[in-house]
C-alpha atoms as a PDB file:
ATOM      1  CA  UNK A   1     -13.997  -9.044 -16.563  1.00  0.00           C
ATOM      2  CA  UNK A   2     -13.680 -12.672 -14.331  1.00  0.00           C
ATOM      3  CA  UNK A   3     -15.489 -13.051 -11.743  1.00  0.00           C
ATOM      4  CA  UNK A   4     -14.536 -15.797  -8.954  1.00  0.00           C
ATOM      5  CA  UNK A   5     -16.417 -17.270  -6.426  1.00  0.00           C
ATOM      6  CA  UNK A   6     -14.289 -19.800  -3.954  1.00  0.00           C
ATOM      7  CA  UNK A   7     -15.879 -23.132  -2.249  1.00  0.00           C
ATOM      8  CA  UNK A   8     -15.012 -25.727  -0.485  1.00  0.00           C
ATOM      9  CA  UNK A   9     -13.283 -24.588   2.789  1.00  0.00           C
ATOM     10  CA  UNK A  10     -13.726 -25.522   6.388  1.00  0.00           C
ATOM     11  CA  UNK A  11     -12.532 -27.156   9.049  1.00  0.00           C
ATOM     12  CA  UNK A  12     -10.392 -30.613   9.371  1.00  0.00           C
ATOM     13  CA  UNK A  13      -8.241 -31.830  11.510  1.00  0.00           C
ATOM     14  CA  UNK A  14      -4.279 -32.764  10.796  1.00  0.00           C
ATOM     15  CA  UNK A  15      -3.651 -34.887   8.137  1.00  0.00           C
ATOM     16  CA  UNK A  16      -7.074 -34.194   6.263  1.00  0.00           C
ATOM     17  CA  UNK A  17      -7.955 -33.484   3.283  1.00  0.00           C
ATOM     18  CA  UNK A  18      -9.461 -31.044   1.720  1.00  0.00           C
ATOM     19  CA  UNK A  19     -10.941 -29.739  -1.913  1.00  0.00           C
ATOM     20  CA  UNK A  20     -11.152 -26.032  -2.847  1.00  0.00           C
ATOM     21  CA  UNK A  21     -13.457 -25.021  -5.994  1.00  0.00           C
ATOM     22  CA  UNK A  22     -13.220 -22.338  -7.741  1.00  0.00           C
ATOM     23  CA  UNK A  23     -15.968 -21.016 -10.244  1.00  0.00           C
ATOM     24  CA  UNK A  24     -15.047 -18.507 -13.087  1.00  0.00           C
ATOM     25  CA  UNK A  25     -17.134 -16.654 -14.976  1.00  0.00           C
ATOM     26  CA  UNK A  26     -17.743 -13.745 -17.710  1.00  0.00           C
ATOM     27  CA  UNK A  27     -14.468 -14.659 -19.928  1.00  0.00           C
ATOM     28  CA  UNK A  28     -12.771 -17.958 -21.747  1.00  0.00           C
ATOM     29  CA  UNK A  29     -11.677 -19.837 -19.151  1.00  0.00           C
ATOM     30  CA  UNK A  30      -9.396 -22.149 -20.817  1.00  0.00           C
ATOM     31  CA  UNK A  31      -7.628 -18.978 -22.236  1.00  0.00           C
ATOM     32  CA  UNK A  32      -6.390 -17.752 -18.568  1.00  0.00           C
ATOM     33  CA  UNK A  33      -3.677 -18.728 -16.319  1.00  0.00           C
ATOM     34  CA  UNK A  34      -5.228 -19.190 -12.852  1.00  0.00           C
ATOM     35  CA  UNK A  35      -3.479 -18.993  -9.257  1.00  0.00           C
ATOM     36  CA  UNK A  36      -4.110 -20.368  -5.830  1.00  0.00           C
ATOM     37  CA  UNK A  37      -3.211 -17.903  -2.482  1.00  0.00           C
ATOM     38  CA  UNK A  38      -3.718 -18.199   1.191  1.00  0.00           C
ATOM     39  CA  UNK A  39      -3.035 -15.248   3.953  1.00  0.00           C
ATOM     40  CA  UNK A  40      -3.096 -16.722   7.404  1.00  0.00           C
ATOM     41  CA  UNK A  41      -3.780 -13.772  10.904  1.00  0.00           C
ATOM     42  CA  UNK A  42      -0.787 -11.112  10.700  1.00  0.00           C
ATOM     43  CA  UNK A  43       0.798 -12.397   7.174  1.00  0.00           C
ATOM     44  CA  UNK A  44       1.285 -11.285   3.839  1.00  0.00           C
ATOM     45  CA  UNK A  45      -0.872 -13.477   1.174  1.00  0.00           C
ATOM     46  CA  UNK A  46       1.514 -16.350   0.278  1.00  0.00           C
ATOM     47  CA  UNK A  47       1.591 -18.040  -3.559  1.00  0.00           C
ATOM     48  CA  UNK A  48       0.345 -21.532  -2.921  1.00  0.00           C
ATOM     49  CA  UNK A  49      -0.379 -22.656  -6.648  1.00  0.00           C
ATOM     50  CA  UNK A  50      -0.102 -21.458 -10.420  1.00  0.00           C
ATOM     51  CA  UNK A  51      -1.907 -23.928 -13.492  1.00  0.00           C
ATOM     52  CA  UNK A  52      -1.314 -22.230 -16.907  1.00  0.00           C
ATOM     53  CA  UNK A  53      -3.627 -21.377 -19.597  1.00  0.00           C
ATOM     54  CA  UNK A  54      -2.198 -23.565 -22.673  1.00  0.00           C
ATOM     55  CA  UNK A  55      -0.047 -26.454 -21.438  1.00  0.00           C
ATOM     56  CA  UNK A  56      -2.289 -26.838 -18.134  1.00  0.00           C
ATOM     57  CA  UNK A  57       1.361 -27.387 -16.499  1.00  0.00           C
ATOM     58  CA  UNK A  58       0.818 -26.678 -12.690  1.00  0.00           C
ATOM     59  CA  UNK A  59       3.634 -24.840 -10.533  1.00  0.00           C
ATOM     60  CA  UNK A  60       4.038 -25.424  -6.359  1.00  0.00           C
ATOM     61  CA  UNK A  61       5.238 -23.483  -3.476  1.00  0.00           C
ATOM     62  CA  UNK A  62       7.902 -25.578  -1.334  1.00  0.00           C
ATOM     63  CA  UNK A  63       5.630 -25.380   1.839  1.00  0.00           C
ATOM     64  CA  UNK A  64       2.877 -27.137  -0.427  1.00  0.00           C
ATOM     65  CA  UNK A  65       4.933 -29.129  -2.553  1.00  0.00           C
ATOM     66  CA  UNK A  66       3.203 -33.283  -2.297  1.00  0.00           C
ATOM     67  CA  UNK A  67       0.782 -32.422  -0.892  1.00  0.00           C
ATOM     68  CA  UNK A  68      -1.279 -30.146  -2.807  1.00  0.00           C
ATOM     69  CA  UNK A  69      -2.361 -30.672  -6.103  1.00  0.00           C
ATOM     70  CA  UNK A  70      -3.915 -27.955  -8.726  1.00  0.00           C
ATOM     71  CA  UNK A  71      -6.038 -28.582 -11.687  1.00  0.00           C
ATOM     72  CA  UNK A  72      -8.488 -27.206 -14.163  1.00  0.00           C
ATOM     73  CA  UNK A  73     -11.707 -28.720 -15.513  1.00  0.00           C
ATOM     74  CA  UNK A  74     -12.258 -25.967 -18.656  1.00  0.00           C
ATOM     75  CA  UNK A  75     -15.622 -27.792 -19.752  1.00  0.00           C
ATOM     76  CA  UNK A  76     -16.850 -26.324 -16.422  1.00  0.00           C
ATOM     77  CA  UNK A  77     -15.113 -23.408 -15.542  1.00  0.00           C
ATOM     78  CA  UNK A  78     -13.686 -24.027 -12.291  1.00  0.00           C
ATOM     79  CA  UNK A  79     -10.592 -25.047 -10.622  1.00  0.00           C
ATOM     80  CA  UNK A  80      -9.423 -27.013  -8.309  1.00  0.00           C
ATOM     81  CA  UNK A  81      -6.959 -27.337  -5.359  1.00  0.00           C
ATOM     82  CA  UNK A  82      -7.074 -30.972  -3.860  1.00  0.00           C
ATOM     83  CA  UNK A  83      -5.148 -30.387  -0.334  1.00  0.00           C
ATOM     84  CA  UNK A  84      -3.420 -33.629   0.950  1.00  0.00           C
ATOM     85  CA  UNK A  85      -1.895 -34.509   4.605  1.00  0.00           C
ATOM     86  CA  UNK A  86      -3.016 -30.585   5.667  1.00  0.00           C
ATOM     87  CA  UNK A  87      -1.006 -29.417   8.419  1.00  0.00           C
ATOM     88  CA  UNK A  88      -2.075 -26.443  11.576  1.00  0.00           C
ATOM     89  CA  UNK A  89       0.441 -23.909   9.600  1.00  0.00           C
ATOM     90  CA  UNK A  90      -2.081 -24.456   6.354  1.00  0.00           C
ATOM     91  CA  UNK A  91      -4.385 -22.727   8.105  1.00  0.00           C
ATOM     92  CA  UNK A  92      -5.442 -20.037   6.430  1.00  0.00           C
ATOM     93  CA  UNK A  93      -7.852 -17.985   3.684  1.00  0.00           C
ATOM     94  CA  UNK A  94      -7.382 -19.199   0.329  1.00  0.00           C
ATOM     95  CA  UNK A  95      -7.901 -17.216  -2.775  1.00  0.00           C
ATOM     96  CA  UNK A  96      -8.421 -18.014  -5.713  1.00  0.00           C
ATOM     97  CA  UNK A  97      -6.568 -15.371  -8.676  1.00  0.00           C
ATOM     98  CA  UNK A  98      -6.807 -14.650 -12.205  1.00  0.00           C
ATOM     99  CA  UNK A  99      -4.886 -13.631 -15.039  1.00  0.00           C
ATOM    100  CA  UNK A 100      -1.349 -12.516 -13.204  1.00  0.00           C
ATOM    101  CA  UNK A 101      -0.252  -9.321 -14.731  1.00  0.00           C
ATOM    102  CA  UNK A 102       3.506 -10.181 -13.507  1.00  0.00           C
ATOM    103  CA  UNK A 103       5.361 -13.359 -12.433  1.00  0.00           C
ATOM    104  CA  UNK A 104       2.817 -15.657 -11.574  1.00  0.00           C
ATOM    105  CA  UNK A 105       4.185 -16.190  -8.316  1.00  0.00           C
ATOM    106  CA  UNK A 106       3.641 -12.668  -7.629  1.00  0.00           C
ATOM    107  CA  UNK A 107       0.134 -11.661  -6.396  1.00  0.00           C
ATOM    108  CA  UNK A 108       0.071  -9.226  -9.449  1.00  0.00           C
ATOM    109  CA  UNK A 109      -3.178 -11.021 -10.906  1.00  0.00           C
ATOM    110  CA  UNK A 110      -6.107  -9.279 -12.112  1.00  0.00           C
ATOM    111  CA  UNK A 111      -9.040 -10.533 -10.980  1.00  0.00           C
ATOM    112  CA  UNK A 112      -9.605 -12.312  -7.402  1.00  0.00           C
ATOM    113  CA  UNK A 113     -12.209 -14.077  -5.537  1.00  0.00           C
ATOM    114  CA  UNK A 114     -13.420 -13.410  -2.097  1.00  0.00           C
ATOM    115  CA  UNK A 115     -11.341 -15.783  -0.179  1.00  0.00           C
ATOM    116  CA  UNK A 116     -12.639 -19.016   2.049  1.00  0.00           C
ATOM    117  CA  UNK A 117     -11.228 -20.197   5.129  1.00  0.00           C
ATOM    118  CA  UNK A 118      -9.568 -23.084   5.622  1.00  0.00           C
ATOM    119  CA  UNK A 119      -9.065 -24.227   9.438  1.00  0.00           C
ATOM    120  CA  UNK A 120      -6.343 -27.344  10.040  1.00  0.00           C
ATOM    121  CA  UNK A 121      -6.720 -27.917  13.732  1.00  0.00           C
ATOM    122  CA  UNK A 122      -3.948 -30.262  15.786  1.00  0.00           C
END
């Protein structure tokens, strides 16, 4: 079992910047691929972010791509999304995922936390 708790969101005008935590707990944390989502009012939960469990090599959506940056700090359990020159369509709740079960791309991880929002106003 991982359990996730997110941190970190709020709200911040256009080209802000913003940086989500995420806290893992109750297994290795080095030894697990983690994943940043969002799900903005009336949408599916996008992929935002992927950092893997041995190389550390981070992946990017398109819509986040330069601006958005993912890392891992294993000595303390907890990831990070640094978010860069945020735009109004950022606006969402961001997850933070586990262990993907599938193509990491895919929301197919195993454990999630509970989400925090993150509010980009114009």
């Amino acid at each position: 079992q991982v359990q996730l708790v997110e941190s970190g969101g709020g709200l911040v005008q256009a080209g802000g910047s913003l940086r989500l935590s995420c806290a893992a707990s109750g297994r290795t944390f080095s030894s697990i691929t983690m994943g940043w989502f969002r799900q903005a009012p009336g949408k599916e939960r996008e992929w935002v972010a992927t950092i893997t469990l041995n190389t550390g090599r981070p992946y990017y959506a398109d819509s986040v791509k330069g601006r958005f940056t993912i890392s891992r700090d294993n000595a303390k359990n907890t990831l990070y999304l640094q978010m860069d020159s945020l735009k109004p369509e950022d606006t969402a709740v961001y997850y933070c995922a586990a262990d993907p079960r599938g193509a990491f791309w895919s929301d197919r991880y195993a454990y999630w936390g509970q989400g925090t929002q993150v509010t980009v106003s114009s």
